[in-house]
Protein backbone atom coordinates (compact mmCIF):
# COMPACT_ATOMS: atom_id res chain seq x y z
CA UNK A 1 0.00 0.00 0.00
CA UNK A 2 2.70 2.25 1.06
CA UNK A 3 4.71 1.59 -2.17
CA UNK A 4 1.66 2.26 -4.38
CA UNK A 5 1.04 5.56 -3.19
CA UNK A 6 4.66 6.56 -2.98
CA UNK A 7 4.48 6.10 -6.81
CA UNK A 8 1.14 7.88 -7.04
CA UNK A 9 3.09 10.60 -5.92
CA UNK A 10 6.40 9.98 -7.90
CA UNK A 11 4.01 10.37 -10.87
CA UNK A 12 2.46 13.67 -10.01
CA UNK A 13 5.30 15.49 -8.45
CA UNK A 14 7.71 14.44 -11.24
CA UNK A 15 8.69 17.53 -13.79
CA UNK A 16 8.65 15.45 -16.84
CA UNK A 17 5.68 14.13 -19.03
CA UNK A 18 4.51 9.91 -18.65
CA UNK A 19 2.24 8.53 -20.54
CA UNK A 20 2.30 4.46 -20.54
CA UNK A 21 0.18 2.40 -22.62
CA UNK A 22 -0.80 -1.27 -22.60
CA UNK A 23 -0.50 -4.21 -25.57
CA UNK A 24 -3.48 -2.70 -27.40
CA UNK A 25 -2.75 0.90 -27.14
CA UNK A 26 -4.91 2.20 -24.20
CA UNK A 27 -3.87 4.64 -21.99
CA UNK A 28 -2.79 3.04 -18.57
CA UNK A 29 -0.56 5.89 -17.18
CA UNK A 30 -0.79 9.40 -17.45
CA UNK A 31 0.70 12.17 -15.09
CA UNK A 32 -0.28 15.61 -13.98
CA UNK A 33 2.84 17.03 -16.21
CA UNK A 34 1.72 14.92 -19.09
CA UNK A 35 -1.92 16.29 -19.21
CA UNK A 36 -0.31 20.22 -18.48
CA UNK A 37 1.90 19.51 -21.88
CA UNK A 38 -1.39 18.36 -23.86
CA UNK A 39 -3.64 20.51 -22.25
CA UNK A 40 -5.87 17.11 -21.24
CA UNK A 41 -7.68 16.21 -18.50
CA UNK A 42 -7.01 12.71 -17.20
CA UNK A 43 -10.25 11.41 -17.83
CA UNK A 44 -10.23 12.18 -21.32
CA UNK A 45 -7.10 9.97 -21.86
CA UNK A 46 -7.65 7.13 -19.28
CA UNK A 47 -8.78 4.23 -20.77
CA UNK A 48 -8.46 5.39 -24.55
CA UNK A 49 -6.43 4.35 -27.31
CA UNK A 50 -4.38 6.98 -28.79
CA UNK A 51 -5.87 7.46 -31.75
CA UNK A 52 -9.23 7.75 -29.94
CA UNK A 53 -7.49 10.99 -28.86
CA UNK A 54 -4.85 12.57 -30.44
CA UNK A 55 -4.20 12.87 -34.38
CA UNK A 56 -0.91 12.72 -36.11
CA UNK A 57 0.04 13.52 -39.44
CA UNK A 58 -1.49 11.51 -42.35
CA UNK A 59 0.57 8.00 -42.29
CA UNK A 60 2.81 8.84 -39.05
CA UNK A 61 1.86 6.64 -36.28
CA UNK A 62 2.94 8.12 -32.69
CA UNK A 63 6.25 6.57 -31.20
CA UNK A 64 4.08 5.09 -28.49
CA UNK A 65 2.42 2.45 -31.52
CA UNK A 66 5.93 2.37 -33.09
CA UNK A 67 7.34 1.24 -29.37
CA UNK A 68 4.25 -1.13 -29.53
CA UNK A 69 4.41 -2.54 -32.93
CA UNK A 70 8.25 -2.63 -33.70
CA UNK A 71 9.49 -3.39 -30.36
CA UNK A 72 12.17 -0.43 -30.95
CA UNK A 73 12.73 2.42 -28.86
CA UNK A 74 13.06 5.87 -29.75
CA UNK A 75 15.59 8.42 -27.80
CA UNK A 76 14.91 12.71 -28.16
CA UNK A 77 12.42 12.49 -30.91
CA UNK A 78 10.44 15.60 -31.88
CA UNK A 79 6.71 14.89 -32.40
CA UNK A 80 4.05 17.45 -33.49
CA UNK A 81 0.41 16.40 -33.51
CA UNK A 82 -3.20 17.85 -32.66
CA UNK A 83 -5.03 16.94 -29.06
CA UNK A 84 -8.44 16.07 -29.08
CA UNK A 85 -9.31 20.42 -28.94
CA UNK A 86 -7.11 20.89 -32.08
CA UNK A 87 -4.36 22.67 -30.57
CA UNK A 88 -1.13 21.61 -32.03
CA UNK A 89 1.47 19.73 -29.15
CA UNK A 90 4.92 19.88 -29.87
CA UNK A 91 7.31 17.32 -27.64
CA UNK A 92 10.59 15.61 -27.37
CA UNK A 93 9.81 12.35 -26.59
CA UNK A 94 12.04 8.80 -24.79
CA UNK A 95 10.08 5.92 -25.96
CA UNK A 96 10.52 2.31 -25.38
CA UNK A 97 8.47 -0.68 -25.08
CA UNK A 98 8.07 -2.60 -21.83
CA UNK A 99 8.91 -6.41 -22.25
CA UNK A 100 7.26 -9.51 -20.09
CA UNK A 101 9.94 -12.63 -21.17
CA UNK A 102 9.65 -12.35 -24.63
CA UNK A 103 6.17 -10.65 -25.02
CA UNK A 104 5.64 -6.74 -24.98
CA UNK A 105 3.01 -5.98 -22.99
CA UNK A 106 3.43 -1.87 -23.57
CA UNK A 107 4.67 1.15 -24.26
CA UNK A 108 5.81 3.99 -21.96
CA UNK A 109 6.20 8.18 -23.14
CA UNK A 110 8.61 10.33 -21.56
CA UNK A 111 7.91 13.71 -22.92
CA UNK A 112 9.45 17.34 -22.24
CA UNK A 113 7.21 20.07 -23.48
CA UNK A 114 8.64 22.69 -26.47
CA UNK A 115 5.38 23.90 -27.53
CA UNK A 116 6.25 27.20 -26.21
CA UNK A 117 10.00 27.31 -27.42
CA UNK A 118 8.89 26.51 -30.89
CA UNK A 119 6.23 29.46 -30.87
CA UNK A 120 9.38 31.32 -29.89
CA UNK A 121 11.55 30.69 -32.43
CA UNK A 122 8.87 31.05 -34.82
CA UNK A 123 8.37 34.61 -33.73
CA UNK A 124 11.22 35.41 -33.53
CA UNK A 125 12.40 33.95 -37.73
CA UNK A 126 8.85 36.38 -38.02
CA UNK A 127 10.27 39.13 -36.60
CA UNK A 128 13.74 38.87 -38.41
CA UNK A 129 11.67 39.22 -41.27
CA UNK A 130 10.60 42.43 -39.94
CA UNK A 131 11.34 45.85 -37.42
CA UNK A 132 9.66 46.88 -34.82
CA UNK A 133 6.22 48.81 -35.03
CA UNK A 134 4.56 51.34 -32.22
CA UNK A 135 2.99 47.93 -30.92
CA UNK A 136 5.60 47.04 -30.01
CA UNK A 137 6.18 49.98 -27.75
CA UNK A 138 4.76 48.29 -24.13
CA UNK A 139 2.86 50.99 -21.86
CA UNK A 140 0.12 52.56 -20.67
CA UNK A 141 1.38 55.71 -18.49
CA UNK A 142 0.33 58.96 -20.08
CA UNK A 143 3.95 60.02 -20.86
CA UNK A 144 4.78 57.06 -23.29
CA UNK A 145 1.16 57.60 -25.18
CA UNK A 146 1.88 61.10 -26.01
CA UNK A 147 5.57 59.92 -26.90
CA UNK A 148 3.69 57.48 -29.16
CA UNK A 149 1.45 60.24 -30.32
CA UNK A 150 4.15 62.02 -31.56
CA UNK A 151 6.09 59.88 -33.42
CA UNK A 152 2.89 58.56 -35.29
CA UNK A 153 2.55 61.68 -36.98
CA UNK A 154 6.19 61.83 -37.90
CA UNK A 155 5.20 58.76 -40.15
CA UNK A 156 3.30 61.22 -42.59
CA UNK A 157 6.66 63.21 -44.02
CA UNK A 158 9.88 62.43 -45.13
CA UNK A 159 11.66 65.23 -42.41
CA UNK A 160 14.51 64.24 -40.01
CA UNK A 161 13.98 63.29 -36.46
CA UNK A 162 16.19 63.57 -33.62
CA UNK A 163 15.56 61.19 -30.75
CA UNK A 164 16.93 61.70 -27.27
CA UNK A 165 16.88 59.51 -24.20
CA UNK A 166 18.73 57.55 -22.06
CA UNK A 167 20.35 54.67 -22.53
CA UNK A 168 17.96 51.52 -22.74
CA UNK A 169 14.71 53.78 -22.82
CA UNK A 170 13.80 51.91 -26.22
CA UNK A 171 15.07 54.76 -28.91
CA UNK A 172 15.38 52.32 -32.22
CA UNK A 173 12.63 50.79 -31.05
CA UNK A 174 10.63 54.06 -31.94
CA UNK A 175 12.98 54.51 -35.37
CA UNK A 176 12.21 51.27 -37.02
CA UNK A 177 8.29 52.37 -35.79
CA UNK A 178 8.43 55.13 -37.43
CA UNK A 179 10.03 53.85 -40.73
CA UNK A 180 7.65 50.93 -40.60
CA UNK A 181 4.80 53.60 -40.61
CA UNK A 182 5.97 55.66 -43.13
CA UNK A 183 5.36 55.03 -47.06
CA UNK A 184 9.37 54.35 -47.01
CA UNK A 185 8.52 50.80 -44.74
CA UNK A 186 9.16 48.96 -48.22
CA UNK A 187 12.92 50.46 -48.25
CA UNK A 188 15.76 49.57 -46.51
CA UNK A 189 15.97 50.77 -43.04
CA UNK A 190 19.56 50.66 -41.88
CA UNK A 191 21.42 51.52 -38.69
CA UNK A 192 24.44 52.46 -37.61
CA UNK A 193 25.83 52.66 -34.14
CA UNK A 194 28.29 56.10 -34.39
CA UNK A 195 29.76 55.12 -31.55
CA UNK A 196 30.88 51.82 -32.16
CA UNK A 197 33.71 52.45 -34.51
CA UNK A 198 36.67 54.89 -35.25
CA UNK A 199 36.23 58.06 -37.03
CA UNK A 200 38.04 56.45 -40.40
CA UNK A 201 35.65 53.82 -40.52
CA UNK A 202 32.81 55.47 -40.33
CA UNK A 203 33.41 57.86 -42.47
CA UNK A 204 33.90 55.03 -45.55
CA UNK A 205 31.08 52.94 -43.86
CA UNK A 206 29.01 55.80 -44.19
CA UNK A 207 30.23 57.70 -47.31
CA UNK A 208 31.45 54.60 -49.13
CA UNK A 209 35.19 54.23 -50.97
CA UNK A 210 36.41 54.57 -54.55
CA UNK A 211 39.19 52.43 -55.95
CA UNK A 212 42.34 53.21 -55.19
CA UNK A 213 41.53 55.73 -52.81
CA UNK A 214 43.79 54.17 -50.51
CA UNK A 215 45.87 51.00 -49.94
CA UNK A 216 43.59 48.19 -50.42
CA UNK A 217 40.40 50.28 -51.33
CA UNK A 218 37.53 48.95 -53.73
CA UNK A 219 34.11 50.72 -55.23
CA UNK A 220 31.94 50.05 -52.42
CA UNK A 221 28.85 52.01 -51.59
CA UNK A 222 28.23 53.16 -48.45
CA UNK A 223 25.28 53.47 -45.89
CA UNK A 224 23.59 56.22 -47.48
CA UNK A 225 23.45 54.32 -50.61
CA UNK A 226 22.47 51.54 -49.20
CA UNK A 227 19.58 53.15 -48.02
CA UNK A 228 18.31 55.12 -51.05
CA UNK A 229 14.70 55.17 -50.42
CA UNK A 230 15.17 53.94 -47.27
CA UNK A 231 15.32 55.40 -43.60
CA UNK A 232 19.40 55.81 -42.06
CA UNK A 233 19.44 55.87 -38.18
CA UNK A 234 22.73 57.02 -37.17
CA UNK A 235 22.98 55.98 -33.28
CA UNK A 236 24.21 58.09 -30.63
CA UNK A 237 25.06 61.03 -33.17
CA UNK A 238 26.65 62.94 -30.39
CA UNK A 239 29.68 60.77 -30.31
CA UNK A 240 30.60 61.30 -34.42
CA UNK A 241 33.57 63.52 -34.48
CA UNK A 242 32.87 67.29 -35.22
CA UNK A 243 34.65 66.54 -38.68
CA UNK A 244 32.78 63.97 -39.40
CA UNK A 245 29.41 65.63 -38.50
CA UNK A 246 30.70 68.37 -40.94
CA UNK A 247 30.09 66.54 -43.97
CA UNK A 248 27.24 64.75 -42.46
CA UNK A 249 25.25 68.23 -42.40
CA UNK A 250 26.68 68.68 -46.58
CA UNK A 251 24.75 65.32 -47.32
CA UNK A 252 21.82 66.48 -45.84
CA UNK A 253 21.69 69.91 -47.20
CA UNK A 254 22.53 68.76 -50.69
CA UNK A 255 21.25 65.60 -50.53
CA UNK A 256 24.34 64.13 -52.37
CA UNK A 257 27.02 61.69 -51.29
CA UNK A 258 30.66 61.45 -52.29
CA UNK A 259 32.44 58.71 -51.84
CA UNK A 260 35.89 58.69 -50.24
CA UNK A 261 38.47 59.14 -52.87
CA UNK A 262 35.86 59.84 -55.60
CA UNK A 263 35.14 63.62 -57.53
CA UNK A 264 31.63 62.89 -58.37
CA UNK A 265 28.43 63.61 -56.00
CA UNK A 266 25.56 60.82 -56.07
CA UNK A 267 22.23 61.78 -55.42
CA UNK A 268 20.69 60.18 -52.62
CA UNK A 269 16.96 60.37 -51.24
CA UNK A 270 17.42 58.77 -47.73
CA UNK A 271 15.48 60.01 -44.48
CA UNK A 272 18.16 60.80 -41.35
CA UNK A 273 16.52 59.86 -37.87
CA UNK A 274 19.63 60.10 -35.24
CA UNK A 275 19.59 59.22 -31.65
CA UNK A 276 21.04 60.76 -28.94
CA UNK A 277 21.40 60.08 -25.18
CA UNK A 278 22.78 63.20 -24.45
CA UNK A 279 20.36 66.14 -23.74
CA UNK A 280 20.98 68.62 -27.13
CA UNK A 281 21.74 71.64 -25.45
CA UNK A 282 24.24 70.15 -22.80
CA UNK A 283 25.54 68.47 -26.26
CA UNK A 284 26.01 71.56 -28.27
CA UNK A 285 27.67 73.29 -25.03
CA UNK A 286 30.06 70.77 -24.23
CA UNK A 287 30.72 70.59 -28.09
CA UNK A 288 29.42 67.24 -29.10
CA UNK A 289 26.87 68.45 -31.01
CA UNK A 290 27.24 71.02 -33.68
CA UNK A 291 24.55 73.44 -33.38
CA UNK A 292 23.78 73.58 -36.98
CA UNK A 293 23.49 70.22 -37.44
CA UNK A 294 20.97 69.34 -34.54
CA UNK A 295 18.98 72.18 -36.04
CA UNK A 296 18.56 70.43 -39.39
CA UNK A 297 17.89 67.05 -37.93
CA UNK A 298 16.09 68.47 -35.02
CA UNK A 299 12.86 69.17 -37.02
CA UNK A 300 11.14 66.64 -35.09
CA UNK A 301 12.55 66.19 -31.65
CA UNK A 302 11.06 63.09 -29.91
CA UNK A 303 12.15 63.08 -26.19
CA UNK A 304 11.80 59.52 -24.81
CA UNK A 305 10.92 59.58 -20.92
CA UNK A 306 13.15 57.76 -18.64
CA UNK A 307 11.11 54.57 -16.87
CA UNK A 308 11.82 56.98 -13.17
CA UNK A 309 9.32 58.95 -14.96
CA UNK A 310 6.83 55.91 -16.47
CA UNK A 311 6.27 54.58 -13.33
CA UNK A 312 2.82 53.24 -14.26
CA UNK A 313 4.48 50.99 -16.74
CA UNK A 314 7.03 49.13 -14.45
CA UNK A 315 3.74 46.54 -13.91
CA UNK A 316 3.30 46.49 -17.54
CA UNK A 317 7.15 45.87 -18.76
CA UNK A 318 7.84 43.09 -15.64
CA UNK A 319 4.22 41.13 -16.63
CA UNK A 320 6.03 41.24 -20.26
CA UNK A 321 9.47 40.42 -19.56
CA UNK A 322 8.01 37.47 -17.25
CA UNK A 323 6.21 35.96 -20.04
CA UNK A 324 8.91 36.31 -22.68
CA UNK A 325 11.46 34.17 -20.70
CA UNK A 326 8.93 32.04 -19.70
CA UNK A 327 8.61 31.31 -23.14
CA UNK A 328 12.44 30.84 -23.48
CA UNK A 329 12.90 29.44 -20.14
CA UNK A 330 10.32 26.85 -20.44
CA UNK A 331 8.64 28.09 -16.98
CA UNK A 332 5.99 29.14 -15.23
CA UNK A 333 6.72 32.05 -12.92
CA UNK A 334 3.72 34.30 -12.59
CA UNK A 335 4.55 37.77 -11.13
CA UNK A 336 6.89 39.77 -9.13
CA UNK A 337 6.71 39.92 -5.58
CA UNK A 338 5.08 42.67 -3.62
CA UNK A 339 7.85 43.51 -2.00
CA UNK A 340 10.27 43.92 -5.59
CA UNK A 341 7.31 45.33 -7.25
CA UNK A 342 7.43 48.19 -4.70
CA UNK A 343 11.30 48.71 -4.71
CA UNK A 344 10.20 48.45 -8.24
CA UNK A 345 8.56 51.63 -8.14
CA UNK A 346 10.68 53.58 -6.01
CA UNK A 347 14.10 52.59 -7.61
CA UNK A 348 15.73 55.45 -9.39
CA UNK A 349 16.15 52.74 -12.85
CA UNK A 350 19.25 54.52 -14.19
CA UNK A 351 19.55 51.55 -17.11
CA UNK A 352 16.17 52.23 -17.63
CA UNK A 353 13.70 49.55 -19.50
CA UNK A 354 16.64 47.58 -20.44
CA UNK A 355 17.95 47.18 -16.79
CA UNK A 356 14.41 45.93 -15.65
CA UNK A 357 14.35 43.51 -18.19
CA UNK A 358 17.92 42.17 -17.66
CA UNK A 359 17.19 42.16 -13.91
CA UNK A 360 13.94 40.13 -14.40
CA UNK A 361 15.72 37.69 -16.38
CA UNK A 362 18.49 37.27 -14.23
CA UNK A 363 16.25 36.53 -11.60
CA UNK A 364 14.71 33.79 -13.44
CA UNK A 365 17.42 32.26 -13.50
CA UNK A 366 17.73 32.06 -10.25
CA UNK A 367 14.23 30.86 -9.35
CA UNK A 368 13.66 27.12 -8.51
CA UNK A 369 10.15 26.27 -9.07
CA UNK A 370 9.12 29.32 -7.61
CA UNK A 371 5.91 31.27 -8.79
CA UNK A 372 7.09 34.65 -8.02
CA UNK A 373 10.29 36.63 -8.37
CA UNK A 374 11.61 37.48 -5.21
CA UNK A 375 14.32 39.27 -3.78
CA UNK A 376 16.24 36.63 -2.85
CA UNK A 377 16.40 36.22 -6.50
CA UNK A 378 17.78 39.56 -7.38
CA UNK A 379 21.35 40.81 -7.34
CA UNK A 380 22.87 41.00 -4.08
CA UNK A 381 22.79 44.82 -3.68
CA UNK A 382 19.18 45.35 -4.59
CA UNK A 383 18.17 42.03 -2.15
CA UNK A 384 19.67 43.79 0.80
CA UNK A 385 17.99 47.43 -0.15
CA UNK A 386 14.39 45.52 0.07
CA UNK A 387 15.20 43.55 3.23
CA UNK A 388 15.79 46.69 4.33
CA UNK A 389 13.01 48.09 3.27
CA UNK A 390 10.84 45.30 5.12
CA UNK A 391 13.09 46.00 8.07
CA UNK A 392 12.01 49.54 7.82
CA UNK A 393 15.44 50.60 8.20
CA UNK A 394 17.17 53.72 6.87
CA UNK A 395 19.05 52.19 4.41
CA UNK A 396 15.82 50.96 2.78
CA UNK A 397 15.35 51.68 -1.35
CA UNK A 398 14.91 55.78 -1.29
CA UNK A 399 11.65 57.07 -2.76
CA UNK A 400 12.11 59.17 -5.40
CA UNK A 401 8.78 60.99 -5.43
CA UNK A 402 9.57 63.59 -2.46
CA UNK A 403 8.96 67.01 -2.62
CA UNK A 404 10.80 69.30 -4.56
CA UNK A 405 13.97 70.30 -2.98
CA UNK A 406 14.45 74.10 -2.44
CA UNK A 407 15.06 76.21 -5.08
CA UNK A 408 19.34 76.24 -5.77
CA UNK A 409 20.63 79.75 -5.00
CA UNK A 410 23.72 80.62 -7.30
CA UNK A 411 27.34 81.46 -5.84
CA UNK A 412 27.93 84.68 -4.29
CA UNK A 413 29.87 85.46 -7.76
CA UNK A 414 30.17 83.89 -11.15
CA UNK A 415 33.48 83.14 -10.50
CA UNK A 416 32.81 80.95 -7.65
CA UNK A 417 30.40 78.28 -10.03
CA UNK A 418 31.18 76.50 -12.76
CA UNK A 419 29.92 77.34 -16.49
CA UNK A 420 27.45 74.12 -16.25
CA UNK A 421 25.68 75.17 -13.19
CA UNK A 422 25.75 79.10 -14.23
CA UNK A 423 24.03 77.96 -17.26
CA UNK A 424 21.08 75.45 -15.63
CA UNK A 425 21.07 78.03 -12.99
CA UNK A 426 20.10 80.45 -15.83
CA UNK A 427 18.10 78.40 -17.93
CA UNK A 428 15.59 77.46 -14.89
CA UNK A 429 15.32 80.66 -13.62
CA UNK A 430 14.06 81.89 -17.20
CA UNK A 431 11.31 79.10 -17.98
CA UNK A 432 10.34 79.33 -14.27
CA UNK A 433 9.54 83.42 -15.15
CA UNK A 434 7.76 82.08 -17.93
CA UNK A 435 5.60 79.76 -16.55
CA UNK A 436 4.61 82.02 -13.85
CA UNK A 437 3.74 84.48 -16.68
CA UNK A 438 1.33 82.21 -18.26
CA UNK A 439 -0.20 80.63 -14.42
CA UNK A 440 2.27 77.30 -14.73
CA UNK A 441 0.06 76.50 -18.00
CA UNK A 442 2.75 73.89 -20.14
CA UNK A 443 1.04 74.55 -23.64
CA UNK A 444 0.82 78.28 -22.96
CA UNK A 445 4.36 78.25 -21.77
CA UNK A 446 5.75 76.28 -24.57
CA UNK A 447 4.37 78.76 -27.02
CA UNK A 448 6.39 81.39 -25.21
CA UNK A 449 9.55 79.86 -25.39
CA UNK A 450 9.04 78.67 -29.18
CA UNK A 451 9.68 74.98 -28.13
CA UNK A 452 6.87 71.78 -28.58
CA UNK A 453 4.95 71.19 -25.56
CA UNK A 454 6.94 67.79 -25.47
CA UNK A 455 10.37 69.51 -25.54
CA UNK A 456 9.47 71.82 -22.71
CA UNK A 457 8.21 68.32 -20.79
CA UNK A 458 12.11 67.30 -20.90
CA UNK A 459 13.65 70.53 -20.07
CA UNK A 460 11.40 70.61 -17.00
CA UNK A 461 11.97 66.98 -15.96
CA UNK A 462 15.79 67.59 -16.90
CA UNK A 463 15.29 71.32 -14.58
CA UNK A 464 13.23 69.39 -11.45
CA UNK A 465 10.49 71.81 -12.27
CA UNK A 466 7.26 70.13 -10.86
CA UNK A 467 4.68 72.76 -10.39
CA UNK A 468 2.68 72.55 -13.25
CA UNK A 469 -0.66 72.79 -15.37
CA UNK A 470 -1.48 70.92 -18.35
């Protein structure tokens, strides 16, 4: 008695699939895991012959009647068929048949579930195949709708667009978006990270080479002609040399490319979005921008919010992230904990939407048949800022949404601050006159100044200027 319900638990607590069948084919074994991976319920399988139940492909009998009929046995085979509801099971399957003397007398099906990773790698060969569109873009916090807003109707012209944000706030996520939406989507969208490479190879990888040129040089055209028709995102534009951003502002003025070593100009009709993760004006001061070109590619300015500012999407992204590696993880974890989800919310996020992600799937690779994500499960120096947090001590997670701090008061004399904090010192003071002049009204405001309600949205997140009207 003991022994038989020692295995009635074996079978149900056991992570794998087991289905056993007897000499004519009818279900005698089948597991809790086994009817999860099928989406069965026992009693539909019980006492049934497989073919009662499932269907296979059109002259492909199941490795449990091959085990039965050949006496052979079958090691990591991959089986696709259709459960009795029509969903399609995909498995890798150890089959063998069980032996009495000389007689088989059935079959038994170990199977490991890769419906899931298949769907996976299907989406993702469908989504080599193509960019990213503003579905892609997960959120529901006002802030990322009217960033959405915005770059939608950016799809209707052919202008440049500069991006700004942070690192890992999702910028060529919202470049392929809006080249998918725009009537260049059937064109070549290429990108090119300005930062990745030195100055003389990016200049040929973007300009192309002529023969002889230089030592070892061929005809080869370069990004821009690559492109023609097309969309160009030049990444992190802030780091191209000021050279180099020179001739960058010629193409787009004269919308004609020469190629290294060549005398002749080739027309070129390729739309410029550029990224940068440096705020403009801080660039163009500290002379990584040049001012004239960030006003010709500036002509739409799309400020991306850092996630410290999305907070309502945290929930959103982490529900997301969770069921993408579950996908690719083959598991089952549900949520984050409450206690995460509210360091979640009060965590500065300095890597942004990228660092959440990373962090959730480094925790899920720590989980061990857990449900939830933890903080035991997170890297050590965030797990001891939440058990703080429960502990209610001081060193707890720090909330970031306290009142503003009091207002800076400059130096007694220029001399005594540097340019950088003369210059925000400045700058804050000026919008803060405006906005009193127009009773802390943002569209009102932003007319003022000459700047897009969305631009003065950064430059008062970037000045901690909070007391507003919409």
């Amino acid at each position: 008695m003991m022994e038989h319900e020692m295995y009635e638990k074996l079978m149900e607590e056991v992570d794998i699939g087991v289905h056993a069948v007897d000499m004519n084919g009818n279900t005698v074994i089948y597991n809790t895991k086994m009817a999860s991976i099928e989406s069965m319920d026992k009693e539909e399988v019980i006492n049934r012959s497989i073919d009662q139940v499932f269907k296979f492909k059109s002259g492909e009998p199941s490795t449990l009647e091959r085990a039965l009929q050949e006496g052979a046995e079958f090691k990591n085979i991959k089986q696709t068929y259709l459960n009795n509801k029509g969903n399609e099971i995909t498995s890798v399957n150890h089959t063998f048949p069980v032996w009495k003397r000389d007689t088989i007398i059935g079959a038994v099906e170990l199977a490991k579930d890769v419906t899931m990773l298949e769907k996976l790698i299907q989406e993702n060969m469908d989504r080599a195949q193509r960019s990213y569109s503003f579905e892609d873009v997960i959120g529901q916090s006002t802030e990322i709708k009217e960033i959405i807003e915005y770059a939608k109707r950016a799809t209707r012209t052919s202008s440049s667009v500069l991006i700004i944000g942070e690192t890992g706030t999702g910028k060529e996520i919202f470049a392929q978006s809006i080249h998918n939406g725009s009537d260049r989507s059937s064109k070549p969208f290429i990108s090119q990270n300005c930062a990745a490479l030195p100055d003389s190879l990016i200049e040929s990888i973007l300009f192309g080479t002529k023969k002889g040129a230089f030592t070892g040089s061929a005809d080869r055209p370069g990004l821009f002609e690559q492109a023609e028709g097309g969309t160009l995102l030049l990444d992190e534009i802030n780091s191209l040399s000021m050279h180099l951003q020179s001739k960058l502002l010629r193409v787009l003025q004269e919308r004609s490319v020469r190629r290294i070593g060549d005398t002749r100009d080739i027309s070129v009709d390729v739309r410029i979005i550029a990224t940068s993760n440096e705020d403009p004006i801080e660039a163009i001061t500290n002379q990584h921008l040049r001012k004239d070109l960030y006003y010709r590619l500036g002509v739409v300015s799309l400020f991306i919010p850092p996630l410290k500012d999305r907070k309502d999407d945290i929930k959103m992204l982490s529900d997301y992230f969770i069921q993408k590696y579950n996908a690719l993880f083959r598991m089952n974890i549900e949520k984050v904990d409450e206690n995460v989800m509210q360091f979640f919310m009060n965590y500065e996020w300095p890597g942004n939407v990228r660092e959440l992600e990373h962090l959730i799937e480094g925790a899920m690779n720590i989980t061990d048949h857990e449900t939830a994500i933890r903080a035991s499960h997170l890297p050590m120096h965030i797990h001891k800022r939440i058990k703080a947090a429960s502990d209610g001590s001081k060193s707890a997670a720090p909330d970031f949404h306290q009142e503003e701090p009091a207002e800076e008061k400059p130096a007694a004399s220029t001399g005594q601050m540097g340019l950088h904090d003369f210059l925000y010192y400045q700058e804050k003071q000026f919008i803060l006159k405006v906005l009193e002049e127009n009773n802390y009204h943002v569209k009102d405001s932003a007319a003022q100044l000459g700047l897009s309600r969305q631009s003065l949205h950064y430059r008062l997140n970037k000045l901690n200027i909070q007391k507003l009207r919409l």
